[in-house]
N, C-alpha and C. Protein backbone atom coordinates (compact mmCIF):
# COMPACT_ATOMS: atom_id res chain seq x y z
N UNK A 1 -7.10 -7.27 30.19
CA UNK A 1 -6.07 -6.72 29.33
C UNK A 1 -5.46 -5.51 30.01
N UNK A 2 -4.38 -5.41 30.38
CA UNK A 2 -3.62 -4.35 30.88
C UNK A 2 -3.06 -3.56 29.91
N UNK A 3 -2.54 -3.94 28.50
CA UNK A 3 -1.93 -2.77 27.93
C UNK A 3 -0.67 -3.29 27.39
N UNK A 4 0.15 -2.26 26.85
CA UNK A 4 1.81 -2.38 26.73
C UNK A 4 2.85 -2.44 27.89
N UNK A 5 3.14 -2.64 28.13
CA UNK A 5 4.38 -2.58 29.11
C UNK A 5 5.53 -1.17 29.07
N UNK A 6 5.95 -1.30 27.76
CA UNK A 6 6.29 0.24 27.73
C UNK A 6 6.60 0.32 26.42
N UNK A 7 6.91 1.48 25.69
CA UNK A 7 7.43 1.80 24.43
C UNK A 7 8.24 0.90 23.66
N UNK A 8 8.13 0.20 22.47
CA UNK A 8 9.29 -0.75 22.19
C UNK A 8 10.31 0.17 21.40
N UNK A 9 10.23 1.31 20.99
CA UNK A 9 11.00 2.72 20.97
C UNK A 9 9.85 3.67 20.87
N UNK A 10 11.16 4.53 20.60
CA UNK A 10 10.74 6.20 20.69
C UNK A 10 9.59 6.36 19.26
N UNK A 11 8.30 7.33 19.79
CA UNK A 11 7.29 7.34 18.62
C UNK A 11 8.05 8.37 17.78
N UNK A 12 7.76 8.62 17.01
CA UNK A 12 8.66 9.22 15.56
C UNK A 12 7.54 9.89 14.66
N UNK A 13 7.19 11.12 14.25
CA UNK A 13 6.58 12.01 13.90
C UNK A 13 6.75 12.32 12.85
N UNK A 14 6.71 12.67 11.55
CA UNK A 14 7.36 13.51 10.64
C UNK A 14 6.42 14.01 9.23
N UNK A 15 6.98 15.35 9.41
CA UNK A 15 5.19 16.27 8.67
C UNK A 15 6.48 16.47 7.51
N UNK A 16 5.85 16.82 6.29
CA UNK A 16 6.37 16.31 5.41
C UNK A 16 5.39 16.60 3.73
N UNK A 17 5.37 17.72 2.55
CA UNK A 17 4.54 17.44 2.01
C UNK A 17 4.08 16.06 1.42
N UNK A 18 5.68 15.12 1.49
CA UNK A 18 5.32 13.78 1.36
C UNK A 18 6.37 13.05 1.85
N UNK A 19 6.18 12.69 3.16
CA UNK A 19 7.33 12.21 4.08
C UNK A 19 8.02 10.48 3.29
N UNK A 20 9.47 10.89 3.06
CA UNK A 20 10.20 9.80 2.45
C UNK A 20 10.73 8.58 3.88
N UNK A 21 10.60 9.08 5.07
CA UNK A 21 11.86 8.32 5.91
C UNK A 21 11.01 8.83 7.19
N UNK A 22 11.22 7.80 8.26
CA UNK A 22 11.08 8.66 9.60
C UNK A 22 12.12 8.34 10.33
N UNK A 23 13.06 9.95 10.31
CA UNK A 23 14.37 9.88 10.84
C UNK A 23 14.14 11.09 11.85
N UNK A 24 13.32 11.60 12.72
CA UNK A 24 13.14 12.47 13.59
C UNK A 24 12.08 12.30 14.69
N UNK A 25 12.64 12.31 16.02
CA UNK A 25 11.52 12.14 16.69
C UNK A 25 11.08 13.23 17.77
N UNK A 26 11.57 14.37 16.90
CA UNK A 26 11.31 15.59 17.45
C UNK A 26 9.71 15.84 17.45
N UNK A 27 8.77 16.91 18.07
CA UNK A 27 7.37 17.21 17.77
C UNK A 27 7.24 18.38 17.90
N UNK A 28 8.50 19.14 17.70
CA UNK A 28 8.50 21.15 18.02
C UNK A 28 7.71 21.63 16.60
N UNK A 29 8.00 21.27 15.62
CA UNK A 29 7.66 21.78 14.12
C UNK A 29 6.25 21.59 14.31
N UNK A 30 5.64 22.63 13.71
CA UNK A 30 4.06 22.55 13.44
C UNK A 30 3.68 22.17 12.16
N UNK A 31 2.85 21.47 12.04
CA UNK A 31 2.32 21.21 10.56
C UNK A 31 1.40 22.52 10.50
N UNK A 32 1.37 22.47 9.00
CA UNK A 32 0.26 23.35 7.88
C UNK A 32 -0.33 22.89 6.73
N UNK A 33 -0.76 23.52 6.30
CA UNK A 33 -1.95 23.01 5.60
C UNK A 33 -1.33 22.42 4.14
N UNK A 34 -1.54 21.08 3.75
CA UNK A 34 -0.47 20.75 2.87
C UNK A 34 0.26 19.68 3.50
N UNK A 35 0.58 19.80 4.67
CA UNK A 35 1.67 18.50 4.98
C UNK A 35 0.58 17.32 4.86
N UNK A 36 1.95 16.18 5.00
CA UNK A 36 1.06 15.21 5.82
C UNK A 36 2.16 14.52 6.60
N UNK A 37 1.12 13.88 7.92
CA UNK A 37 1.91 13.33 9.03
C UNK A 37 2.02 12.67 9.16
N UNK A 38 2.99 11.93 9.20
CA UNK A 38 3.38 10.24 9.03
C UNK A 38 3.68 9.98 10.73
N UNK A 39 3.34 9.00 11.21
CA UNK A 39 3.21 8.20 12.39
C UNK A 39 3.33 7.00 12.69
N UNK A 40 4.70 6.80 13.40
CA UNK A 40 5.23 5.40 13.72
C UNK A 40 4.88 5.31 15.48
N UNK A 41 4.32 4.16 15.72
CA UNK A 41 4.56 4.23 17.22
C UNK A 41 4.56 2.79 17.46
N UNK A 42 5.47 2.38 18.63
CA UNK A 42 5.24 0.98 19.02
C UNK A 42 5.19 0.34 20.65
N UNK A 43 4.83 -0.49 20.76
CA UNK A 43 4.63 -0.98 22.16
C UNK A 43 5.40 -2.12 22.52
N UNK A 44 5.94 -2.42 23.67
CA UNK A 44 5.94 -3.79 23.72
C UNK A 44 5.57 -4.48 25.35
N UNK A 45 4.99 -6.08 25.40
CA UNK A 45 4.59 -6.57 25.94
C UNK A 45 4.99 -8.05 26.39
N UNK A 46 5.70 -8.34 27.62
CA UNK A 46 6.35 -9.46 27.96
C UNK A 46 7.00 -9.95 26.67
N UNK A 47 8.22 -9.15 26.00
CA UNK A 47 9.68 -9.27 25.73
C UNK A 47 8.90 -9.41 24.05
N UNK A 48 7.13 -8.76 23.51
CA UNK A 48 7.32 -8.91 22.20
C UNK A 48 7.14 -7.62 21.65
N UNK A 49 7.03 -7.28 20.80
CA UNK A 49 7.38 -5.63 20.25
C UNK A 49 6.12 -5.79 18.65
N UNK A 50 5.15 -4.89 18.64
CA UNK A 50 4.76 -4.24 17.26
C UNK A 50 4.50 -3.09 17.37
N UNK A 51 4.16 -2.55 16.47
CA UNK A 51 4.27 -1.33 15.64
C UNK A 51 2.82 -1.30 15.07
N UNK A 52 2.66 0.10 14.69
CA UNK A 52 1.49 0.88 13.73
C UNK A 52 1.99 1.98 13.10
N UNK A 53 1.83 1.99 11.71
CA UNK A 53 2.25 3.22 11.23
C UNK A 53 0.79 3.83 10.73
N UNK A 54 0.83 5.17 10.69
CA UNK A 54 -0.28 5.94 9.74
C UNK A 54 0.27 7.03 9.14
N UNK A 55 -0.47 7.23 8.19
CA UNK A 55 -0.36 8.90 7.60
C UNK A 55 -1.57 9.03 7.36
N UNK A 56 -1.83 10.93 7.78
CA UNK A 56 -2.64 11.38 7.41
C UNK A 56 -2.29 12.95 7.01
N UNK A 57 -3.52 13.42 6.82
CA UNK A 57 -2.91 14.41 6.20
C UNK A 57 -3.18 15.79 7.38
N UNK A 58 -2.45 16.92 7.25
CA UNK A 58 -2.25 17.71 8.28
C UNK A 58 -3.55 18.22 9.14
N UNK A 59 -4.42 18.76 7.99
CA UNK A 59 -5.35 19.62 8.13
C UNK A 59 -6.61 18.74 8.03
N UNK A 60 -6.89 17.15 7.59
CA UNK A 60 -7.76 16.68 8.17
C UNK A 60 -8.40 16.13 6.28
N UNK A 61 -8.13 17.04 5.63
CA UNK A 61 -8.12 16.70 3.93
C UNK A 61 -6.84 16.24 2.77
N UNK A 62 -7.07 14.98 2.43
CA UNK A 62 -5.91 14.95 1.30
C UNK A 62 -5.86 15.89 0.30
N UNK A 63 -4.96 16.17 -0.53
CA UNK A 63 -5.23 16.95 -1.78
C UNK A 63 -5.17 16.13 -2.72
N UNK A 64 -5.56 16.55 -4.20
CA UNK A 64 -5.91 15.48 -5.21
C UNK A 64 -4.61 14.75 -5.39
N UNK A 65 -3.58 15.10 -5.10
CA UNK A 65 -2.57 14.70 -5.90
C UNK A 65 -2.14 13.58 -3.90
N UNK A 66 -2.13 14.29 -2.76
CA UNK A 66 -1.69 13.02 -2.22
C UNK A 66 -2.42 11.70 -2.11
N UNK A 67 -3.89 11.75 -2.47
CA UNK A 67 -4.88 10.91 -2.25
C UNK A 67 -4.37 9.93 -3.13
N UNK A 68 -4.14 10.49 -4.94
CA UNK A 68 -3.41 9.47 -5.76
C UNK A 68 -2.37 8.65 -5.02
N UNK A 69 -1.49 9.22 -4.35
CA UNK A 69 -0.23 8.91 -4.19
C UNK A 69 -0.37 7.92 -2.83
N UNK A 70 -0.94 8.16 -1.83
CA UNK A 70 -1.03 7.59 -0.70
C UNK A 70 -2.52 6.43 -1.10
């Protein structure tokens, strides 16, 4: 198994107390305690393309109310 071939786009970041969209693929902004980080990234491999998304939360703990929600 060799891997991906290369990016099937740009990975896309976005901290967020509850991220609606990932429309930035900037990574200057720091998270704090409270966000959470939503994470798109994808690969692709002889001409096919997927994806993984996650969220987690900034600081490593949900709070009661994103745990409901997520």
């Amino acid at each position: 198994m060799g891997g991906a071939e290369d990016e099937a786009y740009a990975p896309c970041r976005v901290r967020a107390l509850i991220p609606r969209c990932c429309i930035t693929t900037s990574f200057s902004a720091k998270s704090k305690d409270g966000d959470i980080v939503l994470m798109d990234v994808a690969a692709q491999y002889s001409g096919y393309a997927a994806d993984i998304t996650r969220t987690v939360p900034a600081n490593g703990k949900y709070t009661p109310r994103q745990r409901e929600i997520l």
